[in-house]
Protein backbone atom coordinates (compact mmCIF):
# COMPACT_ATOMS: atom_id res chain seq x y z
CA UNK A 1 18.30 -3.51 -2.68
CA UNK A 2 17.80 -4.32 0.79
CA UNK A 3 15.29 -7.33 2.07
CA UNK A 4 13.26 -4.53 4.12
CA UNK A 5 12.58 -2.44 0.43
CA UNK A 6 9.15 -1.52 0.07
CA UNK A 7 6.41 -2.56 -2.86
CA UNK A 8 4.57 -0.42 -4.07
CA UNK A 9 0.78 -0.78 -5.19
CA UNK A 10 -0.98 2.27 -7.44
CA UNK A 11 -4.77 2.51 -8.15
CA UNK A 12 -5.20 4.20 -10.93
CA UNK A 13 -8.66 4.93 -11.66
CA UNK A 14 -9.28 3.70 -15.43
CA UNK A 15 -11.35 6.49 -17.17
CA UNK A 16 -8.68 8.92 -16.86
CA UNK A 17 -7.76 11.26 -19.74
CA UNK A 18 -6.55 14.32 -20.27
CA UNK A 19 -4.62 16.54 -18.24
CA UNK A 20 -5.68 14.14 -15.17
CA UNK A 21 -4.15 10.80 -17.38
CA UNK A 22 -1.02 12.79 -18.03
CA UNK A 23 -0.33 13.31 -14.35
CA UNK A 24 -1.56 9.34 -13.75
CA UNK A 25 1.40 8.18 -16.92
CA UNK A 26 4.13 10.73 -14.67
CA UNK A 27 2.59 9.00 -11.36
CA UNK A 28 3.31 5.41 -12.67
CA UNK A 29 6.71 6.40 -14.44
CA UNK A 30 8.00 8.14 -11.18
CA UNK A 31 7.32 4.91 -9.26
CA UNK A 32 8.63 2.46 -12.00
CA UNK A 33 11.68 4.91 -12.15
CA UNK A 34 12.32 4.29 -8.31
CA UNK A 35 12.08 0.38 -9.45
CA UNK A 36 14.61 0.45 -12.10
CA UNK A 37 16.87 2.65 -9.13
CA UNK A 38 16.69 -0.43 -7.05
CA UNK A 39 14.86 1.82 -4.37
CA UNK A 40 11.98 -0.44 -4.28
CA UNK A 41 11.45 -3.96 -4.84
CA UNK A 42 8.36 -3.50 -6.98
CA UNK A 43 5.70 -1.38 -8.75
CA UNK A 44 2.17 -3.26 -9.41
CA UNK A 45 -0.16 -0.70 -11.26
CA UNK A 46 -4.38 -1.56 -10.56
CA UNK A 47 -6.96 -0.45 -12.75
CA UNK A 48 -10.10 0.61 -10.59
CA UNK A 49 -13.16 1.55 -11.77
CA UNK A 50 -14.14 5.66 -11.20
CA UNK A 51 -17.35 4.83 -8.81
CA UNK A 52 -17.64 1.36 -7.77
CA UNK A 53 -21.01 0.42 -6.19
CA UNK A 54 -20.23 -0.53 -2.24
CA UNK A 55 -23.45 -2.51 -2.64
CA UNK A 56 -24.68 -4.94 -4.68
CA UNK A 57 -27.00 -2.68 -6.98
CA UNK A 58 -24.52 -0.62 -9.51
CA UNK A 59 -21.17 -1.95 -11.18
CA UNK A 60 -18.77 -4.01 -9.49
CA UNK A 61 -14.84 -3.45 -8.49
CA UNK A 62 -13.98 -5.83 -5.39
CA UNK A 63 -10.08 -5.01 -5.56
CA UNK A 64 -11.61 -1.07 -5.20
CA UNK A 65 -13.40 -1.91 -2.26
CA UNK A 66 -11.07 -4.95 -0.36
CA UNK A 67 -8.26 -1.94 -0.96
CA UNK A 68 -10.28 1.08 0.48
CA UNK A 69 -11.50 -1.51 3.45
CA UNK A 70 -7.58 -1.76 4.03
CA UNK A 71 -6.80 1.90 3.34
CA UNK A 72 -8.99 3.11 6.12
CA UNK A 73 -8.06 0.17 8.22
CA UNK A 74 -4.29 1.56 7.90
CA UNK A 75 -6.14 5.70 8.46
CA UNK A 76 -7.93 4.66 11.64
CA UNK A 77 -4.91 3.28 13.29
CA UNK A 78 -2.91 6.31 12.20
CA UNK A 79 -5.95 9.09 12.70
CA UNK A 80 -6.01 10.45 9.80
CA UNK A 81 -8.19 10.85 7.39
CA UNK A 82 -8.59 9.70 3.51
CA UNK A 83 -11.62 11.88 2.79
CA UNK A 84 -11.73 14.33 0.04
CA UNK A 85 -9.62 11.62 -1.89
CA UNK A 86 -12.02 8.97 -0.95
CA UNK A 87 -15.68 8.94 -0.67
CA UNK A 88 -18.94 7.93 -1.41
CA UNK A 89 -21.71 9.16 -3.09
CA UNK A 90 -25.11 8.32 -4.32
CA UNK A 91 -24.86 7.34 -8.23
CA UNK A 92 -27.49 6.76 -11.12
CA UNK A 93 -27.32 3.46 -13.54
CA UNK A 94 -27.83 4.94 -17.11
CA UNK A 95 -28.21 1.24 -17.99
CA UNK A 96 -30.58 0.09 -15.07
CA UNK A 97 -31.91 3.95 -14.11
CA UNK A 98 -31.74 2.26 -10.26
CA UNK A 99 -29.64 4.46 -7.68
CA UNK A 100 -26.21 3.01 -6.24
CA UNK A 101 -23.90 4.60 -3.55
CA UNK A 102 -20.18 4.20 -4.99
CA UNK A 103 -16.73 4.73 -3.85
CA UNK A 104 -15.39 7.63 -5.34
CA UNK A 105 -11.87 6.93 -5.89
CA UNK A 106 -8.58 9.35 -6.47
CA UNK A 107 -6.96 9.37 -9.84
CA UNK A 108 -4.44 7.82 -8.27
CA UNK A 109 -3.81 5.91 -4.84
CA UNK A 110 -0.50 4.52 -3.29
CA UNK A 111 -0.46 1.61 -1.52
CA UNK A 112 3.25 1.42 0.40
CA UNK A 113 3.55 -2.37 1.86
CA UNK A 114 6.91 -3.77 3.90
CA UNK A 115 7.02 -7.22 3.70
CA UNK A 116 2.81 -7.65 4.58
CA UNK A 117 2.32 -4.92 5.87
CA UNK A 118 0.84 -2.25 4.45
CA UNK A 119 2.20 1.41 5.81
CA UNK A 120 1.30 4.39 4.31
CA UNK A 121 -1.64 5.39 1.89
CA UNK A 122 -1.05 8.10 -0.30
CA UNK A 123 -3.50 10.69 -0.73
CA UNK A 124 -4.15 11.17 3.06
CA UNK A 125 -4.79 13.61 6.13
CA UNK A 126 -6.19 16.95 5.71
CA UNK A 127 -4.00 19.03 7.46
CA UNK A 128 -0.95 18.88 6.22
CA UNK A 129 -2.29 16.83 2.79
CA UNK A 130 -0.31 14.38 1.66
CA UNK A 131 -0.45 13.75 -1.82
CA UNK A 132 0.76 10.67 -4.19
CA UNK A 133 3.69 12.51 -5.08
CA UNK A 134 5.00 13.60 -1.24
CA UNK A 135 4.71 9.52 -0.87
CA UNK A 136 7.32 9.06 -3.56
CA UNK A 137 9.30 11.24 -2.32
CA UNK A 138 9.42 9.97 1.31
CA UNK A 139 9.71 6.07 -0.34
CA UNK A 140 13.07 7.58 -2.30
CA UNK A 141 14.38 9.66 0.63
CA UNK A 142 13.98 5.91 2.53
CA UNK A 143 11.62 7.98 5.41
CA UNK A 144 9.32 4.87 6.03
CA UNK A 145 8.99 2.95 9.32
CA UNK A 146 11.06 -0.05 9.27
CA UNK A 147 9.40 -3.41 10.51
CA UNK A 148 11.85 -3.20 13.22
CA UNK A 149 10.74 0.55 14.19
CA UNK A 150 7.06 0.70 13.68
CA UNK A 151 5.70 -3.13 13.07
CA UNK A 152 3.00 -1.90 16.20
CA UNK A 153 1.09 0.26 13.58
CA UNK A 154 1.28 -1.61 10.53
CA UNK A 155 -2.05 -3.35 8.73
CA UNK A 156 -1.51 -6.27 7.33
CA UNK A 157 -1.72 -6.78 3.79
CA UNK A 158 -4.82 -8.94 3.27
């Protein structure tokens, strides 16, 4: 493995079942198989909550919301776009009955990071979409920016 070898990060959104939590387990077993191939120097899987309150009024998920603020950091410099994947919405406590706006988050989100820098987030853009799995596949085929190539538009990690 070279020292340049990305780490990946995936948010996987921890009500999942079904059909959806199938393609989350082949998600996280695709990028643990690129792990075990030397291709990358890590996988770190995050649990996130479905619709974290951006507020203070509904539940809480601060790695959610300190990732999205870095997501669209990483979209804004790039112009694109992480929106239908990510969103907000207005939500209802069944506990509290007070209204919340939440991030919406993806079943899954890729985080790709060189060194600490974070490069591409996976879902993004509209036009072509580019899903979780097209970011695997450009992470195997090596197609990321090296620090040496693209460092100008890289966000740093935290």
């Amino acid at each position: 493995m070279t020292a340049t070898a990305p780490r990946l990060e995936l948010y996987c959104r921890d009500d999942t079942m079904g059909r959806a939590g199938r393609r989350q387990e082949a998600i996280v077993e695709e990028a643990r198989a690129l792990e075990r191939a030397d291709v990358v120097e890590s996988v770190r899987v995050i649990d996130v909550a479905r619709t974290p309150a951006v507020g203070a009024d509904g539940p809480q998920d601060p790695r959610a919301l300190e990732a999205f603020e870095r997501f669209r950091a990483w979209a804004d410099a790039h112009d694109t776009r992480l929106h239908p994947a990510f969103g907000t919405r207005e939500c209802y406590s069944w506990e509290t009955g007070d209204r919340y706006t939440a991030l919406v988050v993806p079943v899954v989100a890729l985080a790709v990071y060189r060194g600490d820098h974070l490069q591409p987030v996976y879902p993004h853009g509209t036009d072509p979409h580019e899903s979780v799995f097209d970011g695997l596949r450009t992470v195997e085929r090596g197609g990321l920016p090296t620090p040496a190539t693209g460092d100008r538009d890289l966000v740093p990690a935290e």
